[in-house]
Protein backbone atom coordinates (compact mmCIF):
# COMPACT_ATOMS: atom_id res chain seq x y z
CA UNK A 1 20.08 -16.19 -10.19
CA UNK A 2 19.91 -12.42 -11.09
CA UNK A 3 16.84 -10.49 -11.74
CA UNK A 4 16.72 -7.27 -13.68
CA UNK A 5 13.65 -4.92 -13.63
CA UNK A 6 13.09 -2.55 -16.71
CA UNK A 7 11.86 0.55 -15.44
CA UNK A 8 13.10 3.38 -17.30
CA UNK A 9 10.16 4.14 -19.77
CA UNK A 10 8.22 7.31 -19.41
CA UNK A 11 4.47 6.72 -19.80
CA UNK A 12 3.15 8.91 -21.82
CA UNK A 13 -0.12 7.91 -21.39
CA UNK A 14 -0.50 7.99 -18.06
CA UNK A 15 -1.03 11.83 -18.82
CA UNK A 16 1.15 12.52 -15.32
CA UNK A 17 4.15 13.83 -13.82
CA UNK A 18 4.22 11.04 -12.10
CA UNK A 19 7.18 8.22 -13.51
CA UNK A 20 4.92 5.55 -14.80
CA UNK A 21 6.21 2.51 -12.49
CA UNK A 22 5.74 4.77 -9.41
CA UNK A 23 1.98 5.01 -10.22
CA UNK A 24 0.38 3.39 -7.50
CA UNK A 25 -1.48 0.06 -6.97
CA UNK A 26 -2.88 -0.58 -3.58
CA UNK A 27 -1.01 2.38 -2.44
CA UNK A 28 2.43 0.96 -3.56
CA UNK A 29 4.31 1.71 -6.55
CA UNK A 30 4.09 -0.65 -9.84
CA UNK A 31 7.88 -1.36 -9.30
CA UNK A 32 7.32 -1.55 -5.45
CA UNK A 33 5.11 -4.74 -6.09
CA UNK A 34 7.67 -6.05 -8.82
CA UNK A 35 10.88 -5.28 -6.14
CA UNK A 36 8.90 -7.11 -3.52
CA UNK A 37 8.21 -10.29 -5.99
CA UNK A 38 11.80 -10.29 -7.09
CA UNK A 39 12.81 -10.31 -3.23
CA UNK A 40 11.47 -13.09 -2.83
CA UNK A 41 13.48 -14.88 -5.08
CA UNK A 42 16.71 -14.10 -2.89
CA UNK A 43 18.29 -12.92 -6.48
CA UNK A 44 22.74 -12.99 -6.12
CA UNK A 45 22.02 -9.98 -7.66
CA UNK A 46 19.12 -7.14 -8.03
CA UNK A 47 19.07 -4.46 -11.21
CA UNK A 48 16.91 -1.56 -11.86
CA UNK A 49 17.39 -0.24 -14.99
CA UNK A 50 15.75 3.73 -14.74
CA UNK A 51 15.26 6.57 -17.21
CA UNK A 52 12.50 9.23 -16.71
CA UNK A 53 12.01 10.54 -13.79
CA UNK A 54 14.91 8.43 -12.22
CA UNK A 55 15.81 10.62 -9.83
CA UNK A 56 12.44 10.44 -8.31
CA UNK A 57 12.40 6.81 -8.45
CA UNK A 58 15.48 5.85 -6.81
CA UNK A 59 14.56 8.29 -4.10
CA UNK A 60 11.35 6.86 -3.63
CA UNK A 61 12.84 3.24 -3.60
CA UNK A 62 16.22 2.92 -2.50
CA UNK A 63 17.46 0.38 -0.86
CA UNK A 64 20.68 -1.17 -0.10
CA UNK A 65 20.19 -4.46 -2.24
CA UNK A 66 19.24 -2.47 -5.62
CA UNK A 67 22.05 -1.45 -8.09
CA UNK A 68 20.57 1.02 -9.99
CA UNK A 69 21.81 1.19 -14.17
CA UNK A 70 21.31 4.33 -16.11
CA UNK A 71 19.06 4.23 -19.94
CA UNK A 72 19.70 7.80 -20.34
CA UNK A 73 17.81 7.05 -23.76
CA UNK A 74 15.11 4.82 -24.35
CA UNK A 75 16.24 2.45 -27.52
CA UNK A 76 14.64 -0.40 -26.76
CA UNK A 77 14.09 -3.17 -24.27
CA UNK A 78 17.44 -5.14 -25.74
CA UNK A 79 19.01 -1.49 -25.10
CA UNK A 80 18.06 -1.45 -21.37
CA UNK A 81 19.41 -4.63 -20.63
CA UNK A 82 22.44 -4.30 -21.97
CA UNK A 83 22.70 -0.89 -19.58
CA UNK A 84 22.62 -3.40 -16.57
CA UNK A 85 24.78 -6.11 -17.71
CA UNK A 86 28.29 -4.58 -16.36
CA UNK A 87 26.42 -4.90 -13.30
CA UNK A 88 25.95 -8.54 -13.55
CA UNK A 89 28.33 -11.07 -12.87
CA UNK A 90 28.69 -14.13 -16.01
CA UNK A 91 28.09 -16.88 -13.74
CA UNK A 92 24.52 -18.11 -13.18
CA UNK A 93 21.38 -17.59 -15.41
CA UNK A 94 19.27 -13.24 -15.81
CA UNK A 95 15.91 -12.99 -14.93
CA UNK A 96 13.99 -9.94 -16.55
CA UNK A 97 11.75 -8.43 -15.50
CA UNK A 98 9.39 -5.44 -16.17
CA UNK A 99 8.30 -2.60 -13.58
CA UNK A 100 4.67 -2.12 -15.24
CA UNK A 101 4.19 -5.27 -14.67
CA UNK A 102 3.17 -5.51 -11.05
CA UNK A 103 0.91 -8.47 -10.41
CA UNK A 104 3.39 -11.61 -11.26
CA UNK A 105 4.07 -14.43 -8.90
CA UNK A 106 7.35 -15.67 -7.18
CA UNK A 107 5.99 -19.26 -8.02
CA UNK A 108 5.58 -18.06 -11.36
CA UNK A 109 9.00 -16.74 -11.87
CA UNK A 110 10.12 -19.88 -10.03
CA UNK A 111 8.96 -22.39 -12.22
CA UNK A 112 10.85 -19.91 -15.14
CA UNK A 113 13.84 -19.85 -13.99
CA UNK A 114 13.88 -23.96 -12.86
CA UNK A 115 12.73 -24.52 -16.82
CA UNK A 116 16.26 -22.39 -17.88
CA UNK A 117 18.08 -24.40 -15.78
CA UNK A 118 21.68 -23.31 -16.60
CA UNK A 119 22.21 -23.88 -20.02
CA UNK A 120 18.22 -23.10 -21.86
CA UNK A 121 16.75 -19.75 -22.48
CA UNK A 122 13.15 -19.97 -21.14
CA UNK A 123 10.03 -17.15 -21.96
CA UNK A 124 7.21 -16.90 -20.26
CA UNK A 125 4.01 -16.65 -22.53
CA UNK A 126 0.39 -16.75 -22.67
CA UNK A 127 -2.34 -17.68 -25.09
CA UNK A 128 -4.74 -14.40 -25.62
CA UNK A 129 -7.85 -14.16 -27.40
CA UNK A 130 -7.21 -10.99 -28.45
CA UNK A 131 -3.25 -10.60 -29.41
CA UNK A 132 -3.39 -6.90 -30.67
CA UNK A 133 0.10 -5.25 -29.42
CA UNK A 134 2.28 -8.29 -28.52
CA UNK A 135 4.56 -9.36 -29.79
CA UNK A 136 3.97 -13.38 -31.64
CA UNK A 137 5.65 -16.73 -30.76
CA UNK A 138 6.70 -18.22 -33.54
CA UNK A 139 6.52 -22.21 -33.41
CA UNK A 140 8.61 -24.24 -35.82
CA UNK A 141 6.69 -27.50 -37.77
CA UNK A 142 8.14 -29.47 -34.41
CA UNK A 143 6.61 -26.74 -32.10
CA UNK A 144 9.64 -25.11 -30.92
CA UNK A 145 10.38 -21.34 -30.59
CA UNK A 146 11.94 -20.03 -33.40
CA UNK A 147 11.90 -16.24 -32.82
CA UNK A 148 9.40 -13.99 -31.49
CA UNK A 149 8.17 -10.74 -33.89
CA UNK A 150 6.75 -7.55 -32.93
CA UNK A 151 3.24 -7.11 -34.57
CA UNK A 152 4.51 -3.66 -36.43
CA UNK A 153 6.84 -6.55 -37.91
CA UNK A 154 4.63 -9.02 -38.13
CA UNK A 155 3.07 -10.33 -41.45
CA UNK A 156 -1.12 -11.10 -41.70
CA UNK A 157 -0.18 -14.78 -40.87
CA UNK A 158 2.11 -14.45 -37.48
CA UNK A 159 -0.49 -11.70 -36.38
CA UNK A 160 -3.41 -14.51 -36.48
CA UNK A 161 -1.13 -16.53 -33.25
CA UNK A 162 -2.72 -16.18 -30.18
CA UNK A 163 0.61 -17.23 -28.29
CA UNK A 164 2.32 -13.87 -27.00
CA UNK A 165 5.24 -12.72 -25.38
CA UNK A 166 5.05 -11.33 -21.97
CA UNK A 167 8.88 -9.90 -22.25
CA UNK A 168 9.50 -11.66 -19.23
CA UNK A 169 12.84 -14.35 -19.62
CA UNK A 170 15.66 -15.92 -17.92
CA UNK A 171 18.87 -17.25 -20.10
CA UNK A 172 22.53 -18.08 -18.93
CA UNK A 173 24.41 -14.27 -17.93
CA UNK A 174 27.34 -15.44 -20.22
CA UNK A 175 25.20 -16.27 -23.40
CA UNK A 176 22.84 -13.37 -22.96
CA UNK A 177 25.99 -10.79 -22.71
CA UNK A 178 27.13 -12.33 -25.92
CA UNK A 179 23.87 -12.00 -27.86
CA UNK A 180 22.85 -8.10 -26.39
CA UNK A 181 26.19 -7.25 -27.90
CA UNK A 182 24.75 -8.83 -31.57
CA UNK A 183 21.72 -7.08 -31.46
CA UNK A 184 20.61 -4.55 -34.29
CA UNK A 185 18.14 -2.09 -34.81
CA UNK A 186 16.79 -2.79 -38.61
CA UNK A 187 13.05 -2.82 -37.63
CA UNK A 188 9.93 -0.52 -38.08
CA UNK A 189 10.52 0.85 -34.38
CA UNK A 190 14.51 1.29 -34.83
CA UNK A 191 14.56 -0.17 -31.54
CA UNK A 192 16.84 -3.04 -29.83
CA UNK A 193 14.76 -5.62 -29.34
CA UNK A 194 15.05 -8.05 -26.31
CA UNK A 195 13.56 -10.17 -28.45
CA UNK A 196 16.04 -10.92 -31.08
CA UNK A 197 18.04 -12.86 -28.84
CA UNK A 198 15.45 -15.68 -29.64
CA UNK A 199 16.25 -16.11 -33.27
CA UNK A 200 20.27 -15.73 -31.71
CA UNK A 201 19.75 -18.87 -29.32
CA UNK A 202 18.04 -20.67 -31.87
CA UNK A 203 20.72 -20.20 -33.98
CA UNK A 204 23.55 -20.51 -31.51
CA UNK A 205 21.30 -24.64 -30.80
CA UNK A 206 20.67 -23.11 -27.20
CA UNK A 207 17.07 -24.41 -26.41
CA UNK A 208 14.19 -22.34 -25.66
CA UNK A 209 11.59 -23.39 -23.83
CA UNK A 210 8.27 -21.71 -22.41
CA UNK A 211 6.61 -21.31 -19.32
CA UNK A 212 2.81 -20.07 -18.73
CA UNK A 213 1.64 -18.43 -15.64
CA UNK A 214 -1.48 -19.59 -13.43
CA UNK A 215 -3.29 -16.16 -14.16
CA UNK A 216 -3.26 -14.36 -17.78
CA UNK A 217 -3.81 -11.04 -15.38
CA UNK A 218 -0.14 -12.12 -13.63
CA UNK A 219 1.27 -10.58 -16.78
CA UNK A 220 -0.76 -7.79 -17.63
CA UNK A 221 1.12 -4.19 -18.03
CA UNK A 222 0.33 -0.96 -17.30
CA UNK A 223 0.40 1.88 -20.02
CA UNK A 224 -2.75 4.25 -18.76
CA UNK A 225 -5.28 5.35 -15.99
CA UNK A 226 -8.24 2.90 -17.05
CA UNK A 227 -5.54 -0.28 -17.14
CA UNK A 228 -3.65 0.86 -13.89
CA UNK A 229 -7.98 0.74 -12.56
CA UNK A 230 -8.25 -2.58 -14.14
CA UNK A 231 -4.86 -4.15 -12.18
CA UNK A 232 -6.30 -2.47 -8.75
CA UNK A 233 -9.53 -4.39 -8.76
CA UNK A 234 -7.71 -7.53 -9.59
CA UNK A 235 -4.80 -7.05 -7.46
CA UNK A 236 -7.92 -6.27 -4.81
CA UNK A 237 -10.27 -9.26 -5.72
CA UNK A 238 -7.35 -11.50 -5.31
CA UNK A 239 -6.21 -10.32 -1.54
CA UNK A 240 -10.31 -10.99 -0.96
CA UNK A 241 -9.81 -13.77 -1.54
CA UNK A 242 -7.58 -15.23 0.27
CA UNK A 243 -8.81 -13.29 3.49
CA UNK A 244 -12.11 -15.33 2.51
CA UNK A 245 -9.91 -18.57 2.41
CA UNK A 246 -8.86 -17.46 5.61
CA UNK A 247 -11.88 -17.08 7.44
CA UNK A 248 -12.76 -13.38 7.27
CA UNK A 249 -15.84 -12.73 6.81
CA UNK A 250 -16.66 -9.87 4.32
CA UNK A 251 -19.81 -8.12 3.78
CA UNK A 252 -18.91 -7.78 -0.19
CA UNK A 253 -15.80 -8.73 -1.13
CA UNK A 254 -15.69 -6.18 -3.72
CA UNK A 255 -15.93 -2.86 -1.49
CA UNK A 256 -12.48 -3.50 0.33
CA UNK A 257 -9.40 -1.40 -0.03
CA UNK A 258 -5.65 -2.60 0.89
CA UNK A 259 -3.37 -0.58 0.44
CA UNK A 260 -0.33 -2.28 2.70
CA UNK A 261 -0.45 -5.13 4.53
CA UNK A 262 -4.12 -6.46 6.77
CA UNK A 263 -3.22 -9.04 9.37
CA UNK A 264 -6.34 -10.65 10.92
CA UNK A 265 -6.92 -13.18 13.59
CA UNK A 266 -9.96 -15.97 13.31
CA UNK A 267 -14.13 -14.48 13.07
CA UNK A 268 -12.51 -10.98 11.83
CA UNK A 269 -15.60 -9.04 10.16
CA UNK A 270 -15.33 -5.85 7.91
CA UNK A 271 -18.32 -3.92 6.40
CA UNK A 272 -18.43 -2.35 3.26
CA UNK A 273 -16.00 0.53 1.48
CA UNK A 274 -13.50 0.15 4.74
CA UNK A 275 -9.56 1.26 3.82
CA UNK A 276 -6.43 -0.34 5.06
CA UNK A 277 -3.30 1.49 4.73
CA UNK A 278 0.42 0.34 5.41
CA UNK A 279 -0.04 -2.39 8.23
CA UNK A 280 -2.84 -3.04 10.34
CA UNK A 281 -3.39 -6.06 12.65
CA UNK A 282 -7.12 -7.35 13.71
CA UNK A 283 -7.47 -9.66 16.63
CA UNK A 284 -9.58 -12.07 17.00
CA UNK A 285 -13.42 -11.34 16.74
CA UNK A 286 -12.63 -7.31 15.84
CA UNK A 287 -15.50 -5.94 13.68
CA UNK A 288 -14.55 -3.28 11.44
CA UNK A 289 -17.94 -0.98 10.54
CA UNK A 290 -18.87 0.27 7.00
CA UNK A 291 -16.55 3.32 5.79
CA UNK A 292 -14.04 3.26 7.67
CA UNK A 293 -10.32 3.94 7.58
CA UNK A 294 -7.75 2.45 9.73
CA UNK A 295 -3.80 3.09 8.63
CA UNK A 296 -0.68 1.72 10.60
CA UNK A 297 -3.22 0.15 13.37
CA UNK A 298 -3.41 -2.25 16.25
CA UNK A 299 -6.36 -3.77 17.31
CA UNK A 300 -7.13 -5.85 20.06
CA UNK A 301 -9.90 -8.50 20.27
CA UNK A 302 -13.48 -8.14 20.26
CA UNK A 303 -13.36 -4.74 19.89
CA UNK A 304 -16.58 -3.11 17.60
CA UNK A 305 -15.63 -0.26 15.25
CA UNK A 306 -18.56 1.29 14.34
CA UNK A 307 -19.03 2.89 11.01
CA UNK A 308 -16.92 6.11 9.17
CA UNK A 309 -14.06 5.78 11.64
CA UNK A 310 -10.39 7.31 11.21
CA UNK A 311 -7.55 5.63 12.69
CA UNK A 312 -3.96 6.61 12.29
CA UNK A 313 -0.94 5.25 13.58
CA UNK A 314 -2.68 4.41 16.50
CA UNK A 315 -3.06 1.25 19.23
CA UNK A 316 -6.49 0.27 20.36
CA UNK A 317 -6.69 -2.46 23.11
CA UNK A 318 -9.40 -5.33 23.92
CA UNK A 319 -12.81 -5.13 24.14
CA UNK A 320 -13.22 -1.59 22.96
CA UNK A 321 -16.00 0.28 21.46
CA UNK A 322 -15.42 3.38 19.05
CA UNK A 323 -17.33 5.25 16.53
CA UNK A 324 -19.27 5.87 14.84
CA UNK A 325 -17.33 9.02 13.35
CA UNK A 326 -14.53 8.42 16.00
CA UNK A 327 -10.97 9.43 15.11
CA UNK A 328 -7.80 8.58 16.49
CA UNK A 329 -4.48 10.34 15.09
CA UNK A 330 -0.82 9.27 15.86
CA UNK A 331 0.67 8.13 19.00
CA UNK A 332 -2.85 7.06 20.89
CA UNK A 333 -2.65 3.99 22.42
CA UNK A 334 -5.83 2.47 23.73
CA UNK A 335 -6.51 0.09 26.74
CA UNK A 336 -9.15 -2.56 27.23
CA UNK A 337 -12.78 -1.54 27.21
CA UNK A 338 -12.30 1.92 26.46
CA UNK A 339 -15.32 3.78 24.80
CA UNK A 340 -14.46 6.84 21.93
CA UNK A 341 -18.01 7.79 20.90
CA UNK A 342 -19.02 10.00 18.02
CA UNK A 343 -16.94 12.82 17.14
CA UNK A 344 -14.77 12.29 19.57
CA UNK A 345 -10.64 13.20 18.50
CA UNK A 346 -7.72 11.63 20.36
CA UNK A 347 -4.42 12.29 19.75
CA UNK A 348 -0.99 11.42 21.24
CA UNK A 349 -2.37 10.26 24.16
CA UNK A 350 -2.52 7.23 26.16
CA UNK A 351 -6.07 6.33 27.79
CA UNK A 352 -6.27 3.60 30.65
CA UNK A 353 -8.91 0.61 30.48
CA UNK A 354 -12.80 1.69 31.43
CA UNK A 355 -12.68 5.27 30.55
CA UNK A 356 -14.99 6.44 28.82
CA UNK A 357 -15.31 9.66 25.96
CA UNK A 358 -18.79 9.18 24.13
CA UNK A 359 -19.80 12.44 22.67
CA UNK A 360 -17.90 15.55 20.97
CA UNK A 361 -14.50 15.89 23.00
CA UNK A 362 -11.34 16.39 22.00
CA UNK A 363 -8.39 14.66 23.54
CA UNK A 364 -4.49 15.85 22.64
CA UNK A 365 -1.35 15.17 24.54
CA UNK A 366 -2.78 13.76 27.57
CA UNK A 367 -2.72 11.07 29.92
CA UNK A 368 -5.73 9.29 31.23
CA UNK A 369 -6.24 7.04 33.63
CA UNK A 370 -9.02 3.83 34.59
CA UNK A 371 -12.51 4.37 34.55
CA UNK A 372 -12.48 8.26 33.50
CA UNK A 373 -15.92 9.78 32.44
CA UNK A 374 -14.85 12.51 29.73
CA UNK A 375 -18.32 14.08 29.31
CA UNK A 376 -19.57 15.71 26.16
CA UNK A 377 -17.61 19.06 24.69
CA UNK A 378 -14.64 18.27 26.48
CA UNK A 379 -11.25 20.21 24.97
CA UNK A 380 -7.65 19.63 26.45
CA UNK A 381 -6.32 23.21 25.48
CA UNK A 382 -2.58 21.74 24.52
CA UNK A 383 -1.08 24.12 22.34
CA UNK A 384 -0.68 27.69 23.60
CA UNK A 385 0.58 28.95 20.00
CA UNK A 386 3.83 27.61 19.98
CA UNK A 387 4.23 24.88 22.61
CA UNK A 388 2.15 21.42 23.19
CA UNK A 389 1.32 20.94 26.87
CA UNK A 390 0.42 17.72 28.59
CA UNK A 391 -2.46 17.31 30.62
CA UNK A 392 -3.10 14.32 33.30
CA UNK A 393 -6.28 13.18 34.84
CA UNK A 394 -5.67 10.40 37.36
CA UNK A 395 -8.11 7.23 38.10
CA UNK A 396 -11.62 7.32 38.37
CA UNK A 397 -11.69 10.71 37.71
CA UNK A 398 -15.62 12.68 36.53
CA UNK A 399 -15.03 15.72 34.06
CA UNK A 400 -18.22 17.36 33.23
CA UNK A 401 -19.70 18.26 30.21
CA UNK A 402 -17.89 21.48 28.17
CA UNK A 403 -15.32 21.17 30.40
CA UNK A 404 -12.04 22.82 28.62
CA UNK A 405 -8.34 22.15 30.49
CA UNK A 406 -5.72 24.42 30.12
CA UNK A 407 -2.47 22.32 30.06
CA UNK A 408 -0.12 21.89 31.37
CA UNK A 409 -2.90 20.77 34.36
CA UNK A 410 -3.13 17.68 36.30
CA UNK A 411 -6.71 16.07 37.48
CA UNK A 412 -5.93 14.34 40.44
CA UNK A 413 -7.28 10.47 40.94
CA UNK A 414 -11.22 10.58 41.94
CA UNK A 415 -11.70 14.08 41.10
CA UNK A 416 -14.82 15.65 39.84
CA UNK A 417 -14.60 18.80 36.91
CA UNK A 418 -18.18 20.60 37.51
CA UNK A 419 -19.74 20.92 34.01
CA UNK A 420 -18.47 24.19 32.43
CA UNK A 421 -15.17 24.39 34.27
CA UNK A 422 -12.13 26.03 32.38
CA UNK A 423 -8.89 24.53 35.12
CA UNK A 424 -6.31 26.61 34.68
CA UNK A 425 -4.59 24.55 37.75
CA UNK A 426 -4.24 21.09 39.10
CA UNK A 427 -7.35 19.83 40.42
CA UNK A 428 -6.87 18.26 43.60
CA UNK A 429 -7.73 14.47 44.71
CA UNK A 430 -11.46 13.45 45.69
CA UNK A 431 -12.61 17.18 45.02
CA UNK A 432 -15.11 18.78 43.39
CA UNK A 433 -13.64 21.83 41.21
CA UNK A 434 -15.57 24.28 39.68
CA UNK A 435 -14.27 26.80 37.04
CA UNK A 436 -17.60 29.18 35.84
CA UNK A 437 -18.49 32.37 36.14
CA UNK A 438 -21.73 33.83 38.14
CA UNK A 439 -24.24 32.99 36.80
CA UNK A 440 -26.78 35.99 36.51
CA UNK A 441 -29.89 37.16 35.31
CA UNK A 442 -31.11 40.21 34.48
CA UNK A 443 -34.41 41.23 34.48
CA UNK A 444 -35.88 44.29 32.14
CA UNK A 445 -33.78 43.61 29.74
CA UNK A 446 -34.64 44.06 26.18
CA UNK A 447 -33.71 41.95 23.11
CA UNK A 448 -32.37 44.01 20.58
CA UNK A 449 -34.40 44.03 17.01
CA UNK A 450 -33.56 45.05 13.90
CA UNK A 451 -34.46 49.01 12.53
CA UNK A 452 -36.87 49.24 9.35
């Protein structure tokens, strides 16, 4: 089988500068999601057939599998597949498909292509209550498909059937070549219609047969803002669900955000309005605390995320406690049992198991070793303007409270930072190191007041 994906129309609607199939859902493009469906197909072949803003598209999905076919004008759907057909070899059956369509199933498109078999032209329809806009299956005294009409074509009677077209078929490669090259343009649109080719197979004694999908929303399009909303919360109700059916527990299935891919082990629990971007992995027994925001994460089990946490591109071992308010930014990596408290920033560093940073620090380019206290205010100074330094503080090492070190500075193992110290230079093993001024006081001294 090949699969084509129509994705060359502009979206006007969408009121954005944005190509319409690259508008996101769950923080993937509309044709992403279709791309990713038709993938898993294992298609001989794989067609995208762009307009407006193609440039941007095939930049923004490129890939090696994807031979891309030009509509540098927008006649029709009938007209866009017949841009992709000298890319498609004659053998084997064409499966089109639509890149505003984002929420349709490989088992859908499964079942499709098994009903076209290699010599019937199968559509996949749907019964609506309301019809307005689609085109009408039109049912011969027998029942079968005669021809499908466009409802600016349609007369009062074919506009009362509740049986649609979802634009979404699969026909033999050699037949459909033959009957894109027949198609006209005498209609109300003066459009090629993929459509006609119905009316061609039934006239040509090719059966056509019709599939319906599981879910009316699996073929729901996408032509402005408030639909594109619509699709989210589905798209997001539906990957509730089956993190319910797999034994997540979620506070309200309705405030949860997935925008990539959430892998979770067994007695997983996330709070409300939480956000998961590209792919994040929770062990077994992780809690994930109201608000928070994990992207590109790794965490281990039993570890307690407490509420409005950031966490980017970051690995967080076993047993850990962080938040609330904590944030971790790319290239920390986390061991067991380590404690980030509130307001507490880590970045590209790696932080041994038992240490401990509860309150107000921040912690860049560093490496830290077991059972560190980091008290409260404490800065590495990393960046000197134009460089990033490294600092290192060994084992079971005590740095006081407003503490800030000057890297590049190492902390040697079982050394104590009096609160207050700025270290300029290595402190050494076992020691106490102090970094303050004198502290004095002066007595007579007047506090300034303001003149009337």
């Amino acid at each position: 089988m090949q699969i084509t994906i129509l994705a060359a129309g502009q979206g006007k609607r969408m009121n954005s500068r944005l190509p319409k199939v690259l508008q996101p859902i769950a923080g993937q493009a509309l044709l992403a999601h279709v791309l990713r469906t038709a993938r898993a197909l294992s298609p001989a072949r794989l067609c995208v057939v762009y307009g407006h803003g193609g440039d941007a598209v095939r930049a923004a999905l490129a890939a090696p599998d994807i031979a891309w076919a030009e509509q540098a004008q927008q006649l029709g759907t009938g007209h866009a597949v017949q841009q992709a057909m000298p890319l498609l070899e004659d053998e084997g059956s064409v499966l089109v498909l639509y890149g505003d369509v984002p929420l349709i199933r490989a088992g859908t498109l499964a079942a499709l292509a098994t009903a076209a078999g290699t010599n019937r032209l199968a559509l996949l329809t749907v019964e609506l209550a309301d019809p307005k806009g689609y085109g009408r299956i039109v049912r011969d005294a027998e029942g079968r498909v005669s021809e499908i009409v466009e409802e600016k074509d349609a007369s009062p009677a074919q506009r009362a059937i509740r049986e649609i077209n979802t634009g979404i078929l699969c026909a033999p490669a050699r037949l459909l070549r033959a009957w894109l090259a027949r198609l006209g343009n005498h209609n109300a649109q003066g459009e090629y219609y993929l459509t006609d080719v119905i009316a061609m197979a039934v006239a040509d004694g090719v059966d056509v047969v019709t599939q319906q999908p599981a879910h009316e929303w699996e073929v729901l399009g996408v032509n402005n803002k408030a639909q594109l909303a619509g699709l989210e919360r589905i798209h997001q109700h539906n990957l509730a669900q089956d993190l319910l059916e797999a034994g997540v527990t979620l506070i309200d299935p309705a405030r949860i955000d997935i925008r990539g891919e959430l892998v979770c082990g067994q007695d997983v629990e996330i709070d409300v309005g939480c956000v998961f971007e590209g792919r994040v992995e929770l062990a077994d027994g992780v809690k994930v605390g109201a608000y928070s925001v994990l992207r590109n994460v790794k965490v281990g089990a039993e570890t307690r995320i407490a509420p409005f946490c950031h966490f980017d591109s970051a690995e967080i071992g076993a047993a850990g406690v962080l938040g609330p308010y904590a944030r971790l930014r790319p290239g920390t990596v986390l061991a067991e049992d380590v404690h980030v408290g509130n307001f507490v920033e880590i970045k590209n560093a790696q932080v041994a198991a038992h240490t401990k940073a509860n309150h107000l620090s921040y912690i860049g380019d560093a490496t830290i070793g077991s059972r560190v206290n980091i008290g409260a205010g404490v800065i590495t100074c990393n960046y000197d303007g134009v460089n990033k330094h490294r600092t290192v503080i060994g084992d079971d090492a005590f740095i006081g409270s407003d503490c800030q070190l000057v890297a590049p500075v190492t902390v040697g193992r079982g050394a104590t930072l009096g609160a207050g110290t700025t270290l300029t230079q290595d402190a050494p093993e076992d020691a106490l190191t102090l970094g303050r001024s004198r502290q004095l006081s002066l007595t007579g001294w007047v506090r300034p007041v303001r003149k009337k």
